[in-house]
PDB file of N, CA and C in Angstrom:
ATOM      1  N   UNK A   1     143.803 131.176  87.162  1.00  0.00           N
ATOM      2  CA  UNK A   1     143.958 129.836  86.646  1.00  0.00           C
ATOM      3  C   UNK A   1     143.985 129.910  85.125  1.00  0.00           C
ATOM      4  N   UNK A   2     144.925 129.516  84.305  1.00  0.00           N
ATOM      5  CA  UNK A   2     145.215 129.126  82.872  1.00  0.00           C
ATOM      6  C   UNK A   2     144.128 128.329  82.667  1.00  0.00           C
ATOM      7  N   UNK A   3     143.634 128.975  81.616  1.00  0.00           N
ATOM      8  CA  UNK A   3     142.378 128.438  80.238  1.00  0.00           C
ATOM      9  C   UNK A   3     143.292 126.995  80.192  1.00  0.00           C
ATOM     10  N   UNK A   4     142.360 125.959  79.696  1.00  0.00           N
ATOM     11  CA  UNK A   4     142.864 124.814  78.812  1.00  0.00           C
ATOM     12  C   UNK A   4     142.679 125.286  77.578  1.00  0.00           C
ATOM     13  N   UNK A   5     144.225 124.517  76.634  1.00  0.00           N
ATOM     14  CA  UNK A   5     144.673 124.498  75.776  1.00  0.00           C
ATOM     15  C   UNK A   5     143.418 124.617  74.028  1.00  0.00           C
ATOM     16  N   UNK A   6     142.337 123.222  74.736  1.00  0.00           N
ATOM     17  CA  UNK A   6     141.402 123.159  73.288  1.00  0.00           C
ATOM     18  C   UNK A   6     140.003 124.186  73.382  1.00  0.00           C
ATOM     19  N   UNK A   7     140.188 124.861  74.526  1.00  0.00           N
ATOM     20  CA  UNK A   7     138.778 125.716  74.358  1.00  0.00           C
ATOM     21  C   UNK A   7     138.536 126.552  73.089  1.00  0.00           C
ATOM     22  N   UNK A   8     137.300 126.628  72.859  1.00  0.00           N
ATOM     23  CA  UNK A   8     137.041 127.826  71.797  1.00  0.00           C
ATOM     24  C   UNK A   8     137.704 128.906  72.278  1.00  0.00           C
ATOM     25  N   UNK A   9     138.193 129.772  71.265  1.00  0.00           N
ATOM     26  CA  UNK A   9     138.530 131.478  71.809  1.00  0.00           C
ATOM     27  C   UNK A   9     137.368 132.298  71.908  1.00  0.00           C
ATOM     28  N   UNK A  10     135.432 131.520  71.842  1.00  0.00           N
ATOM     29  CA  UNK A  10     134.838 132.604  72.375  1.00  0.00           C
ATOM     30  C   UNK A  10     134.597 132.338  73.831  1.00  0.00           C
ATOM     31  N   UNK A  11     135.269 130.800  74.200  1.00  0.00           N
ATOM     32  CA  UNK A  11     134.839 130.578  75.440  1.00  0.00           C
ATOM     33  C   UNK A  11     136.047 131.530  76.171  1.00  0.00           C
ATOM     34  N   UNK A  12     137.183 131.538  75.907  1.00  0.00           N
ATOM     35  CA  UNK A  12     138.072 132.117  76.740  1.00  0.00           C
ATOM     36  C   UNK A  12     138.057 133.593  76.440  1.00  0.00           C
ATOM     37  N   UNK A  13     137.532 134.484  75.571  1.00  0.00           N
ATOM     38  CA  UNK A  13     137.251 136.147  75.338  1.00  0.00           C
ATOM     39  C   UNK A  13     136.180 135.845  76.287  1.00  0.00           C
ATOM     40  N   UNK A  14     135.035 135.301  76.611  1.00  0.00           N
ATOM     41  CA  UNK A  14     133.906 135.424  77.516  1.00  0.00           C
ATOM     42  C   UNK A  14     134.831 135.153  78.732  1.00  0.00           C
ATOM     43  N   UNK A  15     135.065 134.355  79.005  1.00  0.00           N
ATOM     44  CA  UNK A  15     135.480 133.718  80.352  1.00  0.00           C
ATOM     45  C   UNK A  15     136.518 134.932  81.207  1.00  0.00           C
ATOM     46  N   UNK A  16     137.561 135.463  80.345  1.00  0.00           N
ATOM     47  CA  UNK A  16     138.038 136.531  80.707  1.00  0.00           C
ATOM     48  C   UNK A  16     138.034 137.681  80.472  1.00  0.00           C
ATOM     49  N   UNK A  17     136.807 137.696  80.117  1.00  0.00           N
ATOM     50  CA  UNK A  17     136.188 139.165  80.308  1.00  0.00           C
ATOM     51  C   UNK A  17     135.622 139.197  81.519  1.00  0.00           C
ATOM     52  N   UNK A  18     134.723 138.350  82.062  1.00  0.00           N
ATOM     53  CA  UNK A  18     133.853 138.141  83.224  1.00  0.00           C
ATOM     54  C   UNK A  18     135.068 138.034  84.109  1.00  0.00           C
ATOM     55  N   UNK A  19     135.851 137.268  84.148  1.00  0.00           N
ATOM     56  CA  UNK A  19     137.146 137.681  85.463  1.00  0.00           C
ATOM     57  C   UNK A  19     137.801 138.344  85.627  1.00  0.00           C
ATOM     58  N   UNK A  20     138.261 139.070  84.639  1.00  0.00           N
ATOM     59  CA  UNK A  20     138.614 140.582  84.440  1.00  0.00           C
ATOM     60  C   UNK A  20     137.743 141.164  85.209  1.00  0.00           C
ATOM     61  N   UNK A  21     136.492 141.398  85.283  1.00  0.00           N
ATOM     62  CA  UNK A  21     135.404 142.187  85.464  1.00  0.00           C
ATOM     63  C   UNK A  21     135.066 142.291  86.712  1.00  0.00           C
ATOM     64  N   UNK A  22     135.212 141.587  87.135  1.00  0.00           N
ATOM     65  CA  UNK A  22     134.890 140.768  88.798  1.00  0.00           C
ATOM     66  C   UNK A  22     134.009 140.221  88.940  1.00  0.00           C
ATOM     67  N   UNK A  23     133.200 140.011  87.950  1.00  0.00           N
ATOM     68  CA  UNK A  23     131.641 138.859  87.751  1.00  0.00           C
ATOM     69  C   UNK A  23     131.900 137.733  88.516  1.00  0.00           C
ATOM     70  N   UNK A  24     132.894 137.076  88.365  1.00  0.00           N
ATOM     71  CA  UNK A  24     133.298 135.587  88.233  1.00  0.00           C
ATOM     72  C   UNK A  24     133.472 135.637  90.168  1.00  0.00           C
ATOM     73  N   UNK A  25     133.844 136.404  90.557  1.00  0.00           N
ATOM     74  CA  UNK A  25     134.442 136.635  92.060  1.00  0.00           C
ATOM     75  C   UNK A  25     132.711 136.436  92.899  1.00  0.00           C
ATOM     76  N   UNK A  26     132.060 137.429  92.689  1.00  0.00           N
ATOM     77  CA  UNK A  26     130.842 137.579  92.900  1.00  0.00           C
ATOM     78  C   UNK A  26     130.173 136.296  92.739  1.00  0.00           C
ATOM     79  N   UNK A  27     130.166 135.732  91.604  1.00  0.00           N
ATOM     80  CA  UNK A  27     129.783 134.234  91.255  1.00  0.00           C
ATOM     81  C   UNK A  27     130.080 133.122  92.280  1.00  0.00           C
ATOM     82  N   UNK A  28     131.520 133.123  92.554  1.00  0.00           N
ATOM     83  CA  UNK A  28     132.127 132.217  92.996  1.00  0.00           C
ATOM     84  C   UNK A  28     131.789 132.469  94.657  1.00  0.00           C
ATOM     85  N   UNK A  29     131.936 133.649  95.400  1.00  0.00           N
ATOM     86  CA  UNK A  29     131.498 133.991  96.413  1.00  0.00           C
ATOM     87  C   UNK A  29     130.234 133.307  96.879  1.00  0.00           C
ATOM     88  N   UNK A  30     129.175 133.590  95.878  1.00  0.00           N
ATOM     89  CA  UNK A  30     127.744 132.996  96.306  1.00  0.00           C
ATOM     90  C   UNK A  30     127.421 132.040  95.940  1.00  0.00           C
ATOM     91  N   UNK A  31     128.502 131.074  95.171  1.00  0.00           N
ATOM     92  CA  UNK A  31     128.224 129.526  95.052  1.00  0.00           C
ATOM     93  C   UNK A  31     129.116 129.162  96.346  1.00  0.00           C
ATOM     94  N   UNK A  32     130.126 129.779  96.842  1.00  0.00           N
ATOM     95  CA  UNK A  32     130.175 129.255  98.060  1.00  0.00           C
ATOM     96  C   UNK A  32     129.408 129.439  99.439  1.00  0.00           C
ATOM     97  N   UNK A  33     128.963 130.351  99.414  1.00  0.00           N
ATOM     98  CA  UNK A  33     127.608 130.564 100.655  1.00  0.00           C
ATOM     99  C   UNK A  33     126.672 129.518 100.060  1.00  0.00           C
ATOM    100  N   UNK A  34     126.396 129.473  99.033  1.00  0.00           N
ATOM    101  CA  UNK A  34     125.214 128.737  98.863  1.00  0.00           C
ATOM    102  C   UNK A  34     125.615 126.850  99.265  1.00  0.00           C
ATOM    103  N   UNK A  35     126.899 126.671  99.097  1.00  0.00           N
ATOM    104  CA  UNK A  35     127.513 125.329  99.465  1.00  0.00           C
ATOM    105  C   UNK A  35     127.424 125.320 100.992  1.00  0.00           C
ATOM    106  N   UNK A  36     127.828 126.126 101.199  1.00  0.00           N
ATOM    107  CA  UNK A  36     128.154 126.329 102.666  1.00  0.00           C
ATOM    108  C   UNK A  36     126.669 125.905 103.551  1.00  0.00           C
ATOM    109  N   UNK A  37     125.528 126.754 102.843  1.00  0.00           N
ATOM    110  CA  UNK A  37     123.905 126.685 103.431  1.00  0.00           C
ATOM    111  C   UNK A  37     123.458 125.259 103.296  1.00  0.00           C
ATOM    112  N   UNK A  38     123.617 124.762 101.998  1.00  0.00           N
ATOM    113  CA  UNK A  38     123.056 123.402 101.601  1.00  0.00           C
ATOM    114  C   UNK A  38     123.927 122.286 102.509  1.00  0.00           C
ATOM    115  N   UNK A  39     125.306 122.411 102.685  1.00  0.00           N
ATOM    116  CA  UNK A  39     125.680 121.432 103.525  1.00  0.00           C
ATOM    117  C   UNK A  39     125.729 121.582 105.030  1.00  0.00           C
ATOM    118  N   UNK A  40     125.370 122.660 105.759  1.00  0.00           N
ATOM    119  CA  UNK A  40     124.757 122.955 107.093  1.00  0.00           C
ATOM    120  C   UNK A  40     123.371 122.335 107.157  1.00  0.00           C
ATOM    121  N   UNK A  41     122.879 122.296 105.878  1.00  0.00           N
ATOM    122  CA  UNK A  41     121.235 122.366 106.004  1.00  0.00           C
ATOM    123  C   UNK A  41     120.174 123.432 106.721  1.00  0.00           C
ATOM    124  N   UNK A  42     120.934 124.515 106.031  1.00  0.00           N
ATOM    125  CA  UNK A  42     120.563 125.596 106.810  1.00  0.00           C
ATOM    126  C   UNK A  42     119.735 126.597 105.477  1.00  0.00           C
ATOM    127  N   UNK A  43     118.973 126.914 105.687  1.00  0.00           N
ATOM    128  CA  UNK A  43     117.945 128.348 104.887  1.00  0.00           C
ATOM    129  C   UNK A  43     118.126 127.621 103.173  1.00  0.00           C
ATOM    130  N   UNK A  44     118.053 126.341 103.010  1.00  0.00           N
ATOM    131  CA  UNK A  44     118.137 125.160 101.853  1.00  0.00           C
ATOM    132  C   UNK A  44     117.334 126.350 100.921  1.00  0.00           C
ATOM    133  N   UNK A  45     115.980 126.802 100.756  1.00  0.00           N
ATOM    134  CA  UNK A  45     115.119 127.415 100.313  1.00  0.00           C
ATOM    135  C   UNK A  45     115.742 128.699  99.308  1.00  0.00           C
ATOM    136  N   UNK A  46     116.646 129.548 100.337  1.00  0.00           N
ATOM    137  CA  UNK A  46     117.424 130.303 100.380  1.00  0.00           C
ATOM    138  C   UNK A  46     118.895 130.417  99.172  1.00  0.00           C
ATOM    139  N   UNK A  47     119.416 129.372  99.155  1.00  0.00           N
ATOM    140  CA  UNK A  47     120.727 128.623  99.127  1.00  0.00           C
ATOM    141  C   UNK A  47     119.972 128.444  97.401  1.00  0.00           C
ATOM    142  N   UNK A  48     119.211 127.853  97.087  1.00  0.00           N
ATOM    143  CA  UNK A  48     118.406 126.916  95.852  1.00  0.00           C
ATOM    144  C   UNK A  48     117.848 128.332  95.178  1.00  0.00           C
ATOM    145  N   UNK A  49     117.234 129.084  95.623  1.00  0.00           N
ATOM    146  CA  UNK A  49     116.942 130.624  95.529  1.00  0.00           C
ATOM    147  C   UNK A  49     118.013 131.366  94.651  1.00  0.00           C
ATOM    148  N   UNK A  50     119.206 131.514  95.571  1.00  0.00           N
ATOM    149  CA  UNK A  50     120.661 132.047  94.984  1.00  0.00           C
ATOM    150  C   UNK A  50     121.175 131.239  93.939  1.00  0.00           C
ATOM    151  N   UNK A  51     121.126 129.590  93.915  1.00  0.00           N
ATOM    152  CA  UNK A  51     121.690 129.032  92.941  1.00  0.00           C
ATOM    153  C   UNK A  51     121.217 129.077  91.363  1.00  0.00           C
ATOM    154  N   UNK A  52     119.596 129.081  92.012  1.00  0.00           N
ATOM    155  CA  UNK A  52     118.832 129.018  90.277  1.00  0.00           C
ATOM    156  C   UNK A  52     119.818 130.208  89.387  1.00  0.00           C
ATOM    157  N   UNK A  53     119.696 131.673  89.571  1.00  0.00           N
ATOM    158  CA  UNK A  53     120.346 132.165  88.532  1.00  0.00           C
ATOM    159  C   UNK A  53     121.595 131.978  87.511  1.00  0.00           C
ATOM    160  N   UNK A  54     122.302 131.452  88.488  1.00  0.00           N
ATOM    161  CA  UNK A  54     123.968 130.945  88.259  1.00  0.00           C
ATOM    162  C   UNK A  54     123.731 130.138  87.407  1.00  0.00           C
ATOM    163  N   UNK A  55     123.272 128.909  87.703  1.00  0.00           N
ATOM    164  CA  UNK A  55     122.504 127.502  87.004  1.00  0.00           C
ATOM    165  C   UNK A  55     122.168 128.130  85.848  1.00  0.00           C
ATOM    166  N   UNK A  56     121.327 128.916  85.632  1.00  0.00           N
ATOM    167  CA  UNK A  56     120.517 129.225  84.025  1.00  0.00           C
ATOM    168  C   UNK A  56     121.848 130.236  83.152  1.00  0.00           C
ATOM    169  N   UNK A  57     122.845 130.708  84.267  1.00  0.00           N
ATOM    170  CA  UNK A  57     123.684 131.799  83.331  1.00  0.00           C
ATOM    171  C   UNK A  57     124.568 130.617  82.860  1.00  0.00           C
ATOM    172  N   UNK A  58     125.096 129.131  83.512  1.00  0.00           N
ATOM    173  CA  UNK A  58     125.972 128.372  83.199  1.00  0.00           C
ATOM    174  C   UNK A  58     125.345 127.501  81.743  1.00  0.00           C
ATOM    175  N   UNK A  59     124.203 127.242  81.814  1.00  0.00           N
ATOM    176  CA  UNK A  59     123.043 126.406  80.686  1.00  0.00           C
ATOM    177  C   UNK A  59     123.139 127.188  79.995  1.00  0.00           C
ATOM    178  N   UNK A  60     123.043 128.633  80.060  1.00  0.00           N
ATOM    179  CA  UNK A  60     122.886 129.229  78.494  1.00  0.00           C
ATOM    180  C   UNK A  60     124.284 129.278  77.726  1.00  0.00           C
ATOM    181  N   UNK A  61     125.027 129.602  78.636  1.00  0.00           N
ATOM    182  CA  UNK A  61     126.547 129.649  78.554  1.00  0.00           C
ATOM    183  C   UNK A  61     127.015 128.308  77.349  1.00  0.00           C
ATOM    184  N   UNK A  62     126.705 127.430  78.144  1.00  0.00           N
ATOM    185  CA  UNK A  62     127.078 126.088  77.305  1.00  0.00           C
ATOM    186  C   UNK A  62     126.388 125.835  76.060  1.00  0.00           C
ATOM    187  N   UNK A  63     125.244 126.233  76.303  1.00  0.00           N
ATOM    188  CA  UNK A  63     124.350 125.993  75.396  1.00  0.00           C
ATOM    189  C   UNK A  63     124.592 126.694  74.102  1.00  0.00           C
ATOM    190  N   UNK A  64     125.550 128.177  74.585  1.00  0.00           N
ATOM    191  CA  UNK A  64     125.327 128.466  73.008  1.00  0.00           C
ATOM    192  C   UNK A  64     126.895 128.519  72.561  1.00  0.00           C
ATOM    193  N   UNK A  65     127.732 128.883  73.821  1.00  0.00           N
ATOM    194  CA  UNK A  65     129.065 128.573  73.481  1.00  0.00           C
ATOM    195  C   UNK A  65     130.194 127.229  73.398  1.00  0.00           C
ATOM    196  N   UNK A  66     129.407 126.306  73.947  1.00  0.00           N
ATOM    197  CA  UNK A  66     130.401 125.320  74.284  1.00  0.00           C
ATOM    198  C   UNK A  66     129.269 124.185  74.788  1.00  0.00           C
ATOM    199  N   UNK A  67     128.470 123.362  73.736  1.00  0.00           N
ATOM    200  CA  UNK A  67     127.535 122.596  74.109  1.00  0.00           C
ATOM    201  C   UNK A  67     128.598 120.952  74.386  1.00  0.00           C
ATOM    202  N   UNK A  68     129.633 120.926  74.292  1.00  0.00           N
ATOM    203  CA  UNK A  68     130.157 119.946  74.444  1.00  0.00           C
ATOM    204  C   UNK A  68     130.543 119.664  75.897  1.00  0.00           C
ATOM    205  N   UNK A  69     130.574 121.212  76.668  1.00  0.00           N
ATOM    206  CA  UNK A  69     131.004 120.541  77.864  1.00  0.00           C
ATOM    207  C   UNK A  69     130.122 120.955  78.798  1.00  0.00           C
ATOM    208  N   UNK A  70     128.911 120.619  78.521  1.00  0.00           N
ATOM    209  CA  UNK A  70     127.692 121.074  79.104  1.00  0.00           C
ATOM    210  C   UNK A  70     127.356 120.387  80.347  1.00  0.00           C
ATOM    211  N   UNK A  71     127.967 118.737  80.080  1.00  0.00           N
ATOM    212  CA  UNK A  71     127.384 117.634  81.395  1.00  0.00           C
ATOM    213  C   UNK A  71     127.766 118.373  82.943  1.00  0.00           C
ATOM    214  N   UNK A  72     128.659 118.776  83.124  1.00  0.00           N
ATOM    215  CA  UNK A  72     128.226 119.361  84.971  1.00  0.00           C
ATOM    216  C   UNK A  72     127.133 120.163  85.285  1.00  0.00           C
ATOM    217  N   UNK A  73     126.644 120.952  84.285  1.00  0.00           N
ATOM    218  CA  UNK A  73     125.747 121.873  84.307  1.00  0.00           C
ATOM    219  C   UNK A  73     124.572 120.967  84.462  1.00  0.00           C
ATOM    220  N   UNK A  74     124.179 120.303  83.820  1.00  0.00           N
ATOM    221  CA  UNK A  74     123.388 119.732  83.426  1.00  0.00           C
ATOM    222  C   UNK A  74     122.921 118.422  84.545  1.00  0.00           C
ATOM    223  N   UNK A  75     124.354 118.177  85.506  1.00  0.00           N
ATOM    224  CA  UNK A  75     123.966 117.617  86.902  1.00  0.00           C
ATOM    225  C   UNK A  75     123.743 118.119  87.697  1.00  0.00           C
ATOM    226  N   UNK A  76     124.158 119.128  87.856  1.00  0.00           N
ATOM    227  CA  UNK A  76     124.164 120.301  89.004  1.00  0.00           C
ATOM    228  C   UNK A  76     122.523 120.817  89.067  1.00  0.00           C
ATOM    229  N   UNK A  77     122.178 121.156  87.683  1.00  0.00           N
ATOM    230  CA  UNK A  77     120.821 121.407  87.322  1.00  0.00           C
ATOM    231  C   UNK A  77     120.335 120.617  87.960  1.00  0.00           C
ATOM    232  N   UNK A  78     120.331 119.343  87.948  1.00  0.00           N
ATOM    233  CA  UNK A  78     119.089 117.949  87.855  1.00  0.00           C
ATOM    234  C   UNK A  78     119.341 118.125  89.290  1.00  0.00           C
ATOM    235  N   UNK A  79     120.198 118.348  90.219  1.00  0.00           N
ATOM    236  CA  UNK A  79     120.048 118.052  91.947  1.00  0.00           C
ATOM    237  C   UNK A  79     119.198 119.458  92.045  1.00  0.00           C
ATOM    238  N   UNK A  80     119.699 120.575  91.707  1.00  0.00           N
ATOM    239  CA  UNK A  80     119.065 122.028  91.868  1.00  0.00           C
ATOM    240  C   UNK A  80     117.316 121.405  91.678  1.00  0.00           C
ATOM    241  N   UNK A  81     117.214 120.739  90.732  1.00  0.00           N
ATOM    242  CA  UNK A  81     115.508 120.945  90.309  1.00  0.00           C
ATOM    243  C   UNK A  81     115.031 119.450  91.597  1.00  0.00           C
ATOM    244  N   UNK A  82     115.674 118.723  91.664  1.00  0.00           N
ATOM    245  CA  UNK A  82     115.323 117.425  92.955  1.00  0.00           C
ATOM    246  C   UNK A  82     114.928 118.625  94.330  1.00  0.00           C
ATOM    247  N   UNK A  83     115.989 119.000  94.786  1.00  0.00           N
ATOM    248  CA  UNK A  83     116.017 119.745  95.626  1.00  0.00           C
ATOM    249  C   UNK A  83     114.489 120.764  95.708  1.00  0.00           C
ATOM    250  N   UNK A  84     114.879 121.314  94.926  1.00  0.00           N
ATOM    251  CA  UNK A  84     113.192 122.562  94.727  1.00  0.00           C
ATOM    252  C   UNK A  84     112.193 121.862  94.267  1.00  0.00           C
ATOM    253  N   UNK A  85     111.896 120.619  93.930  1.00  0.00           N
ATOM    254  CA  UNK A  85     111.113 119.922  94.110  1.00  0.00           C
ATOM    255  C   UNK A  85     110.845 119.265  95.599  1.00  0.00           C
ATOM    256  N   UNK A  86     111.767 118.981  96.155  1.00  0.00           N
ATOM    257  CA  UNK A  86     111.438 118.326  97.606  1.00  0.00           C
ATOM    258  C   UNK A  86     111.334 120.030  98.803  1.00  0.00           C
ATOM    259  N   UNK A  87     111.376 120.754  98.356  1.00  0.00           N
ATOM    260  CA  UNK A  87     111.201 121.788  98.988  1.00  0.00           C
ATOM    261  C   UNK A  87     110.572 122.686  98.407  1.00  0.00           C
ATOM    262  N   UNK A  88     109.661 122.483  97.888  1.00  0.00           N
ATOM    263  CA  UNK A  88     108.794 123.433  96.882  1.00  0.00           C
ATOM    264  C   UNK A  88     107.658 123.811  97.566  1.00  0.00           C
ATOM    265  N   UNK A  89     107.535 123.340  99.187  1.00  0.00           N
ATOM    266  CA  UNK A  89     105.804 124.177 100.184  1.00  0.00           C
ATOM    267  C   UNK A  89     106.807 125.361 100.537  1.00  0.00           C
ATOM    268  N   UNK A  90     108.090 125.176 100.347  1.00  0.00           N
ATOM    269  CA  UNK A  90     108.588 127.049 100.948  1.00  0.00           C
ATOM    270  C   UNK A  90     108.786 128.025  99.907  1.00  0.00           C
ATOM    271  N   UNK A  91     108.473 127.230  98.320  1.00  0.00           N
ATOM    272  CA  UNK A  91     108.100 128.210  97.516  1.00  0.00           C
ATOM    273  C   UNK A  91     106.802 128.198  97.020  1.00  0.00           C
ATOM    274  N   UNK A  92     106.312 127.732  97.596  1.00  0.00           N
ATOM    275  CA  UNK A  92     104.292 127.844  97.108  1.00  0.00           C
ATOM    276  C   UNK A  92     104.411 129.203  97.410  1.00  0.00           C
ATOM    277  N   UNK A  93     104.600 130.480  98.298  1.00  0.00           N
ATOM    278  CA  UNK A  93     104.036 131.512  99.004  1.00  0.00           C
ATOM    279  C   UNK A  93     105.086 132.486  97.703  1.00  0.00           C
ATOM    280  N   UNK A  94     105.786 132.334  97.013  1.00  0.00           N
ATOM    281  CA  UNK A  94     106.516 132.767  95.650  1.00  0.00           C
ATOM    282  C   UNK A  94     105.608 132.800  94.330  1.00  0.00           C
ATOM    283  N   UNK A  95     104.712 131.258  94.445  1.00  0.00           N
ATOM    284  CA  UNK A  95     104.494 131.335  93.074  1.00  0.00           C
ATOM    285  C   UNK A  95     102.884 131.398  92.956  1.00  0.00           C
ATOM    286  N   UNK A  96     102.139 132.292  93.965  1.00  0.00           N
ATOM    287  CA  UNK A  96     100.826 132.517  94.147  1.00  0.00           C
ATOM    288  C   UNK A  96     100.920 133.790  93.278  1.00  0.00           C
ATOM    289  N   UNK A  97      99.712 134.085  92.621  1.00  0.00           N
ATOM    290  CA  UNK A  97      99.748 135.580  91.204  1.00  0.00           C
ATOM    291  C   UNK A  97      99.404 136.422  92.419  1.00  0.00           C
ATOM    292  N   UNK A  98      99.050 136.575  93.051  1.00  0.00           N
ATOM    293  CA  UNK A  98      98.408 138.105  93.733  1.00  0.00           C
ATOM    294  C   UNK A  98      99.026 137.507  95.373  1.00  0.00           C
ATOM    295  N   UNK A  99      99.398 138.595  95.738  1.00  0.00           N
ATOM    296  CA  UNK A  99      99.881 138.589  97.036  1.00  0.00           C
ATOM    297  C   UNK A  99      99.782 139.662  97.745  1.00  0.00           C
ATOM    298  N   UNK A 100      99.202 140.239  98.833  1.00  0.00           N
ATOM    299  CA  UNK A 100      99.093 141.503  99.235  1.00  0.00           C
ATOM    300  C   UNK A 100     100.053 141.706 100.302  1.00  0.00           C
ATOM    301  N   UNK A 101     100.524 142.902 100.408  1.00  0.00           N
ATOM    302  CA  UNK A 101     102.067 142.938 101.156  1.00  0.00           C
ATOM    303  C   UNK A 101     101.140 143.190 102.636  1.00  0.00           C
ATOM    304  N   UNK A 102     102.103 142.940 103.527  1.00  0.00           N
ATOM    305  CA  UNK A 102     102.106 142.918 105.065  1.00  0.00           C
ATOM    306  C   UNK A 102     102.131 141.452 105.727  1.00  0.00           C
ATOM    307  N   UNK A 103     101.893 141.366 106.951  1.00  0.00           N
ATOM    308  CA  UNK A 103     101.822 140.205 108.041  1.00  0.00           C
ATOM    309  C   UNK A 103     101.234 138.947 107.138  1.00  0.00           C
ATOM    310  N   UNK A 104     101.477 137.944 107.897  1.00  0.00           N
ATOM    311  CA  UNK A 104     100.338 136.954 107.193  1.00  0.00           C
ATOM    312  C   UNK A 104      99.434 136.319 108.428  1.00  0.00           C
TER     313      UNK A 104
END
């Protein structure tokens, strides 16, 4: 897909470097499993799990290259954090400091 016309040239040297690279494939792959989970309503926990990273690589992204076109990120974020808020007893057992491995 052709860059638009007014982007910065560090957004489009980043942007196609990472698709060049196959980053972007990988990316796109597991934002679609992760669509796929959230609208089954299936392993949600899981799905919100995989998304956080993407989410923080897209925020920094904007944030330092292109703060103007930050607003999808920045919605996408706000459902990501609703979400792991309304499902946050399946990450209590994540965010305990000491955990000893085996059965529970």
């Amino acid at each position: 897909m052709p860059a638009p016309k007014d982007l910065p040239a560090e957004v489009v040297s980043v942007a196609t470097g990472l698709t060049n690279g196959g980053y972007m494939s990988v990316v796109a792959a597991t934002e679609i499993v992760v669509a796929v989970l959230l609208l089954i309503n299936r392993f949600v926990p899981l799905a919100l799990a995989l998304l956080a990273p993407i989410l923080v690589g897209i925020i920094t992204f904007h944030v330092a290259i292109a703060p103007s076109t930050i607003g999808p990120g920045l919605v996408v974020t706000a459902m990501e954090l609703y979400l792991a808020w309304a499902y946050r007893g399946a990450f209590r057992p994540m965010l305990r400091s000491r955990v000893s491995p085996g059965p529970n």
